[in-house]
C-alpha atoms as a PDB file:
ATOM      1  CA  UNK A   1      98.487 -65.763 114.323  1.00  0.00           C
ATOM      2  CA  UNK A   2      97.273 -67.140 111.378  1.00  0.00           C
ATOM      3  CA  UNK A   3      95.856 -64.928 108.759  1.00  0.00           C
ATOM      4  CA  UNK A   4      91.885 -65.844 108.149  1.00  0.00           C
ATOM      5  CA  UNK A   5      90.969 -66.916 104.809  1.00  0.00           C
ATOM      6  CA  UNK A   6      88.682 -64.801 102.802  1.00  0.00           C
ATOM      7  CA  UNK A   7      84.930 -66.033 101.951  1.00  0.00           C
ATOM      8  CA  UNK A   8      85.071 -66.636  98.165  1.00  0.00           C
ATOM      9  CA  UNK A   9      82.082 -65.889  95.832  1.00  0.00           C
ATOM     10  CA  UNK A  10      81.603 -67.208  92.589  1.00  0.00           C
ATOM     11  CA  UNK A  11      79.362 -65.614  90.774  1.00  0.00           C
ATOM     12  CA  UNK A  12      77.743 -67.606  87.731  1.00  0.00           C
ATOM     13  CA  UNK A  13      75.286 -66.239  85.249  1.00  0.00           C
ATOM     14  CA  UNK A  14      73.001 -68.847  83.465  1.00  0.00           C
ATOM     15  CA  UNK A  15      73.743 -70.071  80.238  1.00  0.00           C
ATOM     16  CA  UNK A  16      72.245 -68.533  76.576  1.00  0.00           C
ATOM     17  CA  UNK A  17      69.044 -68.707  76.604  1.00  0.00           C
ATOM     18  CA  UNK A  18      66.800 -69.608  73.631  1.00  0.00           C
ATOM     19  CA  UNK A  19      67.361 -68.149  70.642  1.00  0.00           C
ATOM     20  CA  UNK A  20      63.688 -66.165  70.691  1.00  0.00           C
ATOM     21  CA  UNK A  21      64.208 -64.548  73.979  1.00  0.00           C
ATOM     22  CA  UNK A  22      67.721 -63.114  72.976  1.00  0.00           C
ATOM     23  CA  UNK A  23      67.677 -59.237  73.397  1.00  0.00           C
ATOM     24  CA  UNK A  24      64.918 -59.241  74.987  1.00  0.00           C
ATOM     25  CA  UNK A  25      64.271 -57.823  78.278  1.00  0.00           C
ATOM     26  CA  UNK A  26      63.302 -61.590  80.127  1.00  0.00           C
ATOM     27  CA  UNK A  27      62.932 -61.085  83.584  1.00  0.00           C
ATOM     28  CA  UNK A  28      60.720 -62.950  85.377  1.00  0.00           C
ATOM     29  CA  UNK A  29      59.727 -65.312  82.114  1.00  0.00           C
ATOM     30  CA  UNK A  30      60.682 -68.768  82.967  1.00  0.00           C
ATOM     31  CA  UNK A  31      62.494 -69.220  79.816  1.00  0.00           C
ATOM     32  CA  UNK A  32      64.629 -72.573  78.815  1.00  0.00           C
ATOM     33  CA  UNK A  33      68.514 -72.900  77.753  1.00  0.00           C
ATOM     34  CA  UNK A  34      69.068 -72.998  74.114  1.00  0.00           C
ATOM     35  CA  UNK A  35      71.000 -76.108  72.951  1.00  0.00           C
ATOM     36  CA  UNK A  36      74.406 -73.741  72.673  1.00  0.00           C
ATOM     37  CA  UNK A  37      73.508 -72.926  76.562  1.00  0.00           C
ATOM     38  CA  UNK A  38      73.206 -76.664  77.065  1.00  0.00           C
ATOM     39  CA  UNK A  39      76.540 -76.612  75.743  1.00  0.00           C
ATOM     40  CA  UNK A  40      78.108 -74.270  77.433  1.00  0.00           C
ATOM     41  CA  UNK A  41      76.729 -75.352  80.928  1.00  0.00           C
ATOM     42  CA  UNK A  42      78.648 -78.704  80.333  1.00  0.00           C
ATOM     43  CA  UNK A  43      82.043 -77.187  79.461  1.00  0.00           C
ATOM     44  CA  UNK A  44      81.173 -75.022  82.569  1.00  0.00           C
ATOM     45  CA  UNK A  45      80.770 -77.845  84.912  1.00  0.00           C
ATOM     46  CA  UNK A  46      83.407 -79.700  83.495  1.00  0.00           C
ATOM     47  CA  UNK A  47      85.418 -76.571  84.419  1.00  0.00           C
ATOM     48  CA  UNK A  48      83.982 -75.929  87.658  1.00  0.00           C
ATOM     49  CA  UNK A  49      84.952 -79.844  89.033  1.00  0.00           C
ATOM     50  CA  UNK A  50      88.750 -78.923  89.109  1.00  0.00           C
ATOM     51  CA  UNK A  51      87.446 -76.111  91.599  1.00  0.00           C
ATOM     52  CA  UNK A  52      87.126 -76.415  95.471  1.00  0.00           C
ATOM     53  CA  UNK A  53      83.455 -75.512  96.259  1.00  0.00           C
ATOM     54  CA  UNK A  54      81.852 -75.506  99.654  1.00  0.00           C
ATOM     55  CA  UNK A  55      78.300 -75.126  98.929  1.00  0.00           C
ATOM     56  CA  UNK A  56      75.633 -74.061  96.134  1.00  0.00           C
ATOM     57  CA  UNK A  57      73.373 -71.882  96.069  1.00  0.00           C
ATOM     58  CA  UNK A  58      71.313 -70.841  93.269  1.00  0.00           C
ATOM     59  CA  UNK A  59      67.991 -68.923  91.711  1.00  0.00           C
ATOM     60  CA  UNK A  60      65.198 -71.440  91.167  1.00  0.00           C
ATOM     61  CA  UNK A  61      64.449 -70.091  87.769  1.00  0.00           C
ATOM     62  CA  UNK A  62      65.012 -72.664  84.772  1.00  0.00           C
ATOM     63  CA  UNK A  63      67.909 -70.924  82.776  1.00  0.00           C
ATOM     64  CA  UNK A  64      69.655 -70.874  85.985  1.00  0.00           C
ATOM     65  CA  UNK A  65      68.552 -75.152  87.156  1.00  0.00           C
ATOM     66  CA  UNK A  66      69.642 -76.044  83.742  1.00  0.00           C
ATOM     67  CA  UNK A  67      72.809 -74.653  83.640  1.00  0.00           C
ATOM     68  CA  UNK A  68      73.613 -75.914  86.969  1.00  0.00           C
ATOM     69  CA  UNK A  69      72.000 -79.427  86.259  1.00  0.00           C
ATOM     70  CA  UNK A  70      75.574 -81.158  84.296  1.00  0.00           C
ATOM     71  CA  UNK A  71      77.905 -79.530  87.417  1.00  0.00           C
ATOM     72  CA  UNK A  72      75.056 -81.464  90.328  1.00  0.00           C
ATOM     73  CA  UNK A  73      74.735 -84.233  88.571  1.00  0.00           C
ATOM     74  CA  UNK A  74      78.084 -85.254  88.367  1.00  0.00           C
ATOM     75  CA  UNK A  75      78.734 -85.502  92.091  1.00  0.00           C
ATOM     76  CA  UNK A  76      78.806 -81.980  93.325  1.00  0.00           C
ATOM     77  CA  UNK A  77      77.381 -80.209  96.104  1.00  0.00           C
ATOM     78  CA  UNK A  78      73.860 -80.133  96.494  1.00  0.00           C
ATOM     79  CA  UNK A  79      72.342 -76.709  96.174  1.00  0.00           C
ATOM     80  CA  UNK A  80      70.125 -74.654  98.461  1.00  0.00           C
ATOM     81  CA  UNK A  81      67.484 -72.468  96.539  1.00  0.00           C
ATOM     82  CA  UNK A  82      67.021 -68.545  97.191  1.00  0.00           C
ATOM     83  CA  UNK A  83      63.996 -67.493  95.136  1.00  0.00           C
ATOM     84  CA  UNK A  84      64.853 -64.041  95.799  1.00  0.00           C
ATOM     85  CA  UNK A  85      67.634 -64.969  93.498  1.00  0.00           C
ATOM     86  CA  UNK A  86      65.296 -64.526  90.672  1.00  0.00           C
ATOM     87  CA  UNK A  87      65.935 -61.950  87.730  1.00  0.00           C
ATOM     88  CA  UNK A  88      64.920 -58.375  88.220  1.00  0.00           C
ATOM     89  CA  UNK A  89      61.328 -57.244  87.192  1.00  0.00           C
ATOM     90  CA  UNK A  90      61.237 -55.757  84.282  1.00  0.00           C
ATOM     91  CA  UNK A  91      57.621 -55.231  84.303  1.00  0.00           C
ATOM     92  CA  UNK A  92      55.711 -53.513  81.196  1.00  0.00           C
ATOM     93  CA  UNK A  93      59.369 -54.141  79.489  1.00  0.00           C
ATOM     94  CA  UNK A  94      59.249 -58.142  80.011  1.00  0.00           C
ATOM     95  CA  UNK A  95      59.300 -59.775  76.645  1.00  0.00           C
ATOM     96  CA  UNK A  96      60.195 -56.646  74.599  1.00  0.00           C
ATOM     97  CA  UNK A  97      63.412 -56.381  72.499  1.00  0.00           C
ATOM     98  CA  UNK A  98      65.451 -52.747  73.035  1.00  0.00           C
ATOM     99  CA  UNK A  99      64.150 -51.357  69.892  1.00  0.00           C
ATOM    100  CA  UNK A 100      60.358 -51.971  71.225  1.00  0.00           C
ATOM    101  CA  UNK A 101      61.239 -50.498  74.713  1.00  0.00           C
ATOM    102  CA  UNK A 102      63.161 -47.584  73.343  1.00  0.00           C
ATOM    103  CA  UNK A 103      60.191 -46.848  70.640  1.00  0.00           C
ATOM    104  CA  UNK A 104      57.215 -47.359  73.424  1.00  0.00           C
ATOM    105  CA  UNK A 105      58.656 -45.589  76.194  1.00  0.00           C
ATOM    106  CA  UNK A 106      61.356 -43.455  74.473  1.00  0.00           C
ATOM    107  CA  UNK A 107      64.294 -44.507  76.770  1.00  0.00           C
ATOM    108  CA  UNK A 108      67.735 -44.966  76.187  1.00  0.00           C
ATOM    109  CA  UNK A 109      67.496 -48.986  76.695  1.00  0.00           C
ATOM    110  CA  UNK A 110      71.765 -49.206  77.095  1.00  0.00           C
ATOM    111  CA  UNK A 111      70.753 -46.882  80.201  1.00  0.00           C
ATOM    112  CA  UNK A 112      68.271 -49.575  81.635  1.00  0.00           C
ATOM    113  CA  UNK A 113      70.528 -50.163  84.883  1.00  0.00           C
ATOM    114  CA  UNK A 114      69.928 -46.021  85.560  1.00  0.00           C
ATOM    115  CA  UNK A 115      66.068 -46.667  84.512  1.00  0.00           C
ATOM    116  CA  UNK A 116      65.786 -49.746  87.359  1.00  0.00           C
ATOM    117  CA  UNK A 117      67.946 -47.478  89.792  1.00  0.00           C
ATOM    118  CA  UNK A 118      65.273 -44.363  89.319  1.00  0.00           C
ATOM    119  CA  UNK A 119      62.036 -47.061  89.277  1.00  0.00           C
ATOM    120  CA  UNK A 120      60.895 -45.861  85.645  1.00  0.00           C
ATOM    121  CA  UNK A 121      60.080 -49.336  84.875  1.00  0.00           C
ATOM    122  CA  UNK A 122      56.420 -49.353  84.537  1.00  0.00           C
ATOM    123  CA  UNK A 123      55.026 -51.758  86.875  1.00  0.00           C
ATOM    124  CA  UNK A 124      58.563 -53.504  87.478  1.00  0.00           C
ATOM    125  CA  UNK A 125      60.959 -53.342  90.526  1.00  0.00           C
ATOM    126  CA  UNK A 126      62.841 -50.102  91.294  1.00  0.00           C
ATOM    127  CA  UNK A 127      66.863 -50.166  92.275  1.00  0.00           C
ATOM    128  CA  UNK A 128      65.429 -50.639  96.300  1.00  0.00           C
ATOM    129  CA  UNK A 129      63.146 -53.071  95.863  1.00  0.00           C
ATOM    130  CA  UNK A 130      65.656 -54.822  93.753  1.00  0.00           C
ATOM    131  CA  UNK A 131      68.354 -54.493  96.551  1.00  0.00           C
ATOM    132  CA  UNK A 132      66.206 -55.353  99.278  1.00  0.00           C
ATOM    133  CA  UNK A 133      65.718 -59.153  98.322  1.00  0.00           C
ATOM    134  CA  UNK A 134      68.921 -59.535  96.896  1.00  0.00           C
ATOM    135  CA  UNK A 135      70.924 -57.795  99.864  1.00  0.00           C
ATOM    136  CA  UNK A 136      69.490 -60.357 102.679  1.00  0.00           C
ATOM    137  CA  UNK A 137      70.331 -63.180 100.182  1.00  0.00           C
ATOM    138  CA  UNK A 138      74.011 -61.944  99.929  1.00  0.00           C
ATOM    139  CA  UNK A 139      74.519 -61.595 103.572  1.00  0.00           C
ATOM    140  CA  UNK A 140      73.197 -64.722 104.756  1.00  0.00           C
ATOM    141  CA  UNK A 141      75.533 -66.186 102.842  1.00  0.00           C
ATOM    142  CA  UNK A 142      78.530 -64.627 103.353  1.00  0.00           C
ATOM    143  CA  UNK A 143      77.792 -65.208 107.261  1.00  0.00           C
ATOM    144  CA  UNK A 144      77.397 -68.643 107.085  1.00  0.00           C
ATOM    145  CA  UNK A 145      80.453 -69.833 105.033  1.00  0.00           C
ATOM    146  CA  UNK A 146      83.434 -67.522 106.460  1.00  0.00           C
ATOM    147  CA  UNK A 147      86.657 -68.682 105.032  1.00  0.00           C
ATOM    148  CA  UNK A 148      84.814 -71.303 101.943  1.00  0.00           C
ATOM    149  CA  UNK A 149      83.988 -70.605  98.686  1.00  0.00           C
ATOM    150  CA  UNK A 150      80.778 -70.612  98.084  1.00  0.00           C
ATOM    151  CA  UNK A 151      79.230 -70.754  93.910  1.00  0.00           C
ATOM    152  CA  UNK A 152      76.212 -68.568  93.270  1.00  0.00           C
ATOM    153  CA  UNK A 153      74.331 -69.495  90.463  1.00  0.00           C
ATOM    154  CA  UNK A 154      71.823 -66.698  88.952  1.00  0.00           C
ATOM    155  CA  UNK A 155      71.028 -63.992  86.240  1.00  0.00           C
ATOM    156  CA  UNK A 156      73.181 -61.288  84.915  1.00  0.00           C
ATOM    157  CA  UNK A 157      70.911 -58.375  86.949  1.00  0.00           C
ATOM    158  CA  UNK A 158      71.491 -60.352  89.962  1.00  0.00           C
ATOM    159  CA  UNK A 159      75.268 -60.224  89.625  1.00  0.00           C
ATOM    160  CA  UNK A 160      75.178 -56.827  88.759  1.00  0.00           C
ATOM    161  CA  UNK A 161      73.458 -55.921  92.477  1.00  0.00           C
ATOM    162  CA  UNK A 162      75.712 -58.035  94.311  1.00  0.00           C
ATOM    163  CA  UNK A 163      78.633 -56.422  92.662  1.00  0.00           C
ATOM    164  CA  UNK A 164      77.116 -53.153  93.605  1.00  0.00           C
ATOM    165  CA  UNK A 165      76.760 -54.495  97.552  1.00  0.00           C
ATOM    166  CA  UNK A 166      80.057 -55.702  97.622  1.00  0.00           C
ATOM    167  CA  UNK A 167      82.138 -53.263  96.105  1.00  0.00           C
ATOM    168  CA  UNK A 168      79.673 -50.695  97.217  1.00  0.00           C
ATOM    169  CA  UNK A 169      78.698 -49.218  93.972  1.00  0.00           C
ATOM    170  CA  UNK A 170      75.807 -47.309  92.570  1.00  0.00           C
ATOM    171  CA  UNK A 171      74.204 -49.731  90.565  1.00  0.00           C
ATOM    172  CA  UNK A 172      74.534 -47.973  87.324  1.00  0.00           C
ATOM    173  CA  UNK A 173      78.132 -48.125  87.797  1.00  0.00           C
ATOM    174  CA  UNK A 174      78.330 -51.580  86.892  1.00  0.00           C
ATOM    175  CA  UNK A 175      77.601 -50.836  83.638  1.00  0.00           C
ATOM    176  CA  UNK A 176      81.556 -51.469  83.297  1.00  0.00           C
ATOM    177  CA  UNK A 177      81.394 -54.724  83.397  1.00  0.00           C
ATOM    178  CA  UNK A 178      80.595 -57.162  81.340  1.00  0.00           C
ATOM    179  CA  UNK A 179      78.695 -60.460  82.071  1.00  0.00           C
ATOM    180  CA  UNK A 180      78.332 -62.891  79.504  1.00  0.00           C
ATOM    181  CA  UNK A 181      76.503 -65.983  79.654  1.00  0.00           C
ATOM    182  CA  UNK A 182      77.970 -69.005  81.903  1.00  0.00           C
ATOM    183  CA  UNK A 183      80.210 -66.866  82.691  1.00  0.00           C
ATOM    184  CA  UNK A 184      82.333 -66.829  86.483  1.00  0.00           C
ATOM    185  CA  UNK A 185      83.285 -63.553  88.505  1.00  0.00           C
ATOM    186  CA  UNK A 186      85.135 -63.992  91.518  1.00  0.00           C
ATOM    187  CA  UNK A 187      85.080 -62.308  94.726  1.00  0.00           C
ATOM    188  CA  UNK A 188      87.116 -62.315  97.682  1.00  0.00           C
ATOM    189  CA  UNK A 189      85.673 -60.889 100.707  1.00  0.00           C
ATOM    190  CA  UNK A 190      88.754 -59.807 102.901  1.00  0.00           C
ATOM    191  CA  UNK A 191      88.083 -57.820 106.473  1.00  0.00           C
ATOM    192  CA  UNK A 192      86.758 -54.583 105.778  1.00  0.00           C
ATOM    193  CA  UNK A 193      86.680 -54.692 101.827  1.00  0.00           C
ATOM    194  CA  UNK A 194      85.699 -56.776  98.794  1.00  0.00           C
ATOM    195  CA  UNK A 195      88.085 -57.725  95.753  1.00  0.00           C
ATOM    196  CA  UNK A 196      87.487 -58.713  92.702  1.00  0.00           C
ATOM    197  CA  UNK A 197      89.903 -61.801  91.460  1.00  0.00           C
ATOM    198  CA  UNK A 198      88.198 -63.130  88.347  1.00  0.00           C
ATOM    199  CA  UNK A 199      85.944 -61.118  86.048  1.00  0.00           C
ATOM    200  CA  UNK A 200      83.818 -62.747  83.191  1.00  0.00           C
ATOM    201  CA  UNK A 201      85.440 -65.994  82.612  1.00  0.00           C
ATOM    202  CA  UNK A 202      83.328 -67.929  80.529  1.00  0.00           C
ATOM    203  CA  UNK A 203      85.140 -71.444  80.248  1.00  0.00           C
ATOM    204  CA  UNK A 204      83.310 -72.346  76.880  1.00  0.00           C
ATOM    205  CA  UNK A 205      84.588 -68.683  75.134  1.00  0.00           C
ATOM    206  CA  UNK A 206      88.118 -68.574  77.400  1.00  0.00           C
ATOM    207  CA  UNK A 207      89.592 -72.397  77.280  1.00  0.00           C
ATOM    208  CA  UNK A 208      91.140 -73.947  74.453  1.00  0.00           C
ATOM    209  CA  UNK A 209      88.137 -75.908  72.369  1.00  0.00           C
ATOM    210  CA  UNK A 210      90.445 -79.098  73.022  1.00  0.00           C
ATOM    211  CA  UNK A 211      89.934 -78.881  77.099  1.00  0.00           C
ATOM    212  CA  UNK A 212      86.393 -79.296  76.708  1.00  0.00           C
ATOM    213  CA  UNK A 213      86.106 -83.244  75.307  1.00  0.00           C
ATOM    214  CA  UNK A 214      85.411 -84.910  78.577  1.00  0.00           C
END
């Protein structure tokens, strides 16, 4: 018999956002690309075109419709919107830099995965909350494209909780990885586990400058 193909996830984080909301904990704020995301999302797309994609699905939140805007209009897929996509709630942090956060609350901000996964945020979402929109947005997926590879386009907290579904992981844990702006992580969902087959590939930072000139 035939062995089935895995279900293929690739995850994308937005592109940098602009310049005023870097290190800042953004969240929910609707923020725009800066013109180096701009950038990057084309040499992403560009990239992404010599890939096999099934379908699209993405947040609705501008960073993430702006860095997926060169990739759709150049013939791809059309996308289907999850709004529970959307960053994680920082609330009381939203629009602070780390230094604010750790002076006003006295946290260790390089911690702030643990801090979401206790629900210390003041007046933002707590690791269950967080999981519980993300979790039904993950699985629907996965159930409806066995055996196709599927692009995900969201935020970097996002990626972080479906990392921690699919390789069932505390939260906190992935705190190992890193996820840098228009950046890809691929995973392979094979019967009874999850692997991961590319990690924070960011086409713009990882492909020769002369590969990008369309």
């Amino acid at each position: 018999m035939p062995t089935a193909l895995p279900t293929s996830l690739l995850l994308v984080r937005h592109a940098e956002v602009e310049a005023r909301y870097h290190r800042i904990f953004g969240g929910k704020i609707d923020m725009n690309l800066s013109p180096r995301g701009h950038e990057q999302a084309r040499v992403l797309a560009k990239y992404l075109h010599a890939k096999k994609i099934d379908t699209i699905y993405a947040s609705p939140m501008k960073r993430v419709q702006q860095t997926l805007a060169p990739f759709l209009g150049n013939g791809a897929t059309q996308q289907t919107i999850f709004k529970d996509l959307r960053e994680v709630d920082f609330g009381d942090w939203t629009g602070l830099n780390w230094e604010q956060v750790a002076k006003k609350f006295n946290l260790l901000t390089h911690e702030w995965l643990e801090h979401i996964q206790q629900g210390i945020l003041p007046n933002g979402e707590n690791g269950a909350q967080f999981r519980s929109r993300v979790e039904p947005c993950v699985r629907q997926i996965v159930e409806s494209h066995p055996g196709q590879t599927v692009g995900v386009f969201c935020h970097g907290g996002v990626i972080r909780m479906i990392l921690s579904i699919l390789l069932e992981l505390p939260l906190p844990r992935t705190n190992m990885f890193e996820i840098e702006y228009a950046s890809i992580t691929q995973i392979a969902l094979q019967p009874g586990h999850a692997e991961i087959e590319l990690l924070n590939f960011a086409p713009w930072r990882d492909v020769p400058a002369d590969c990008h000139s369309s």
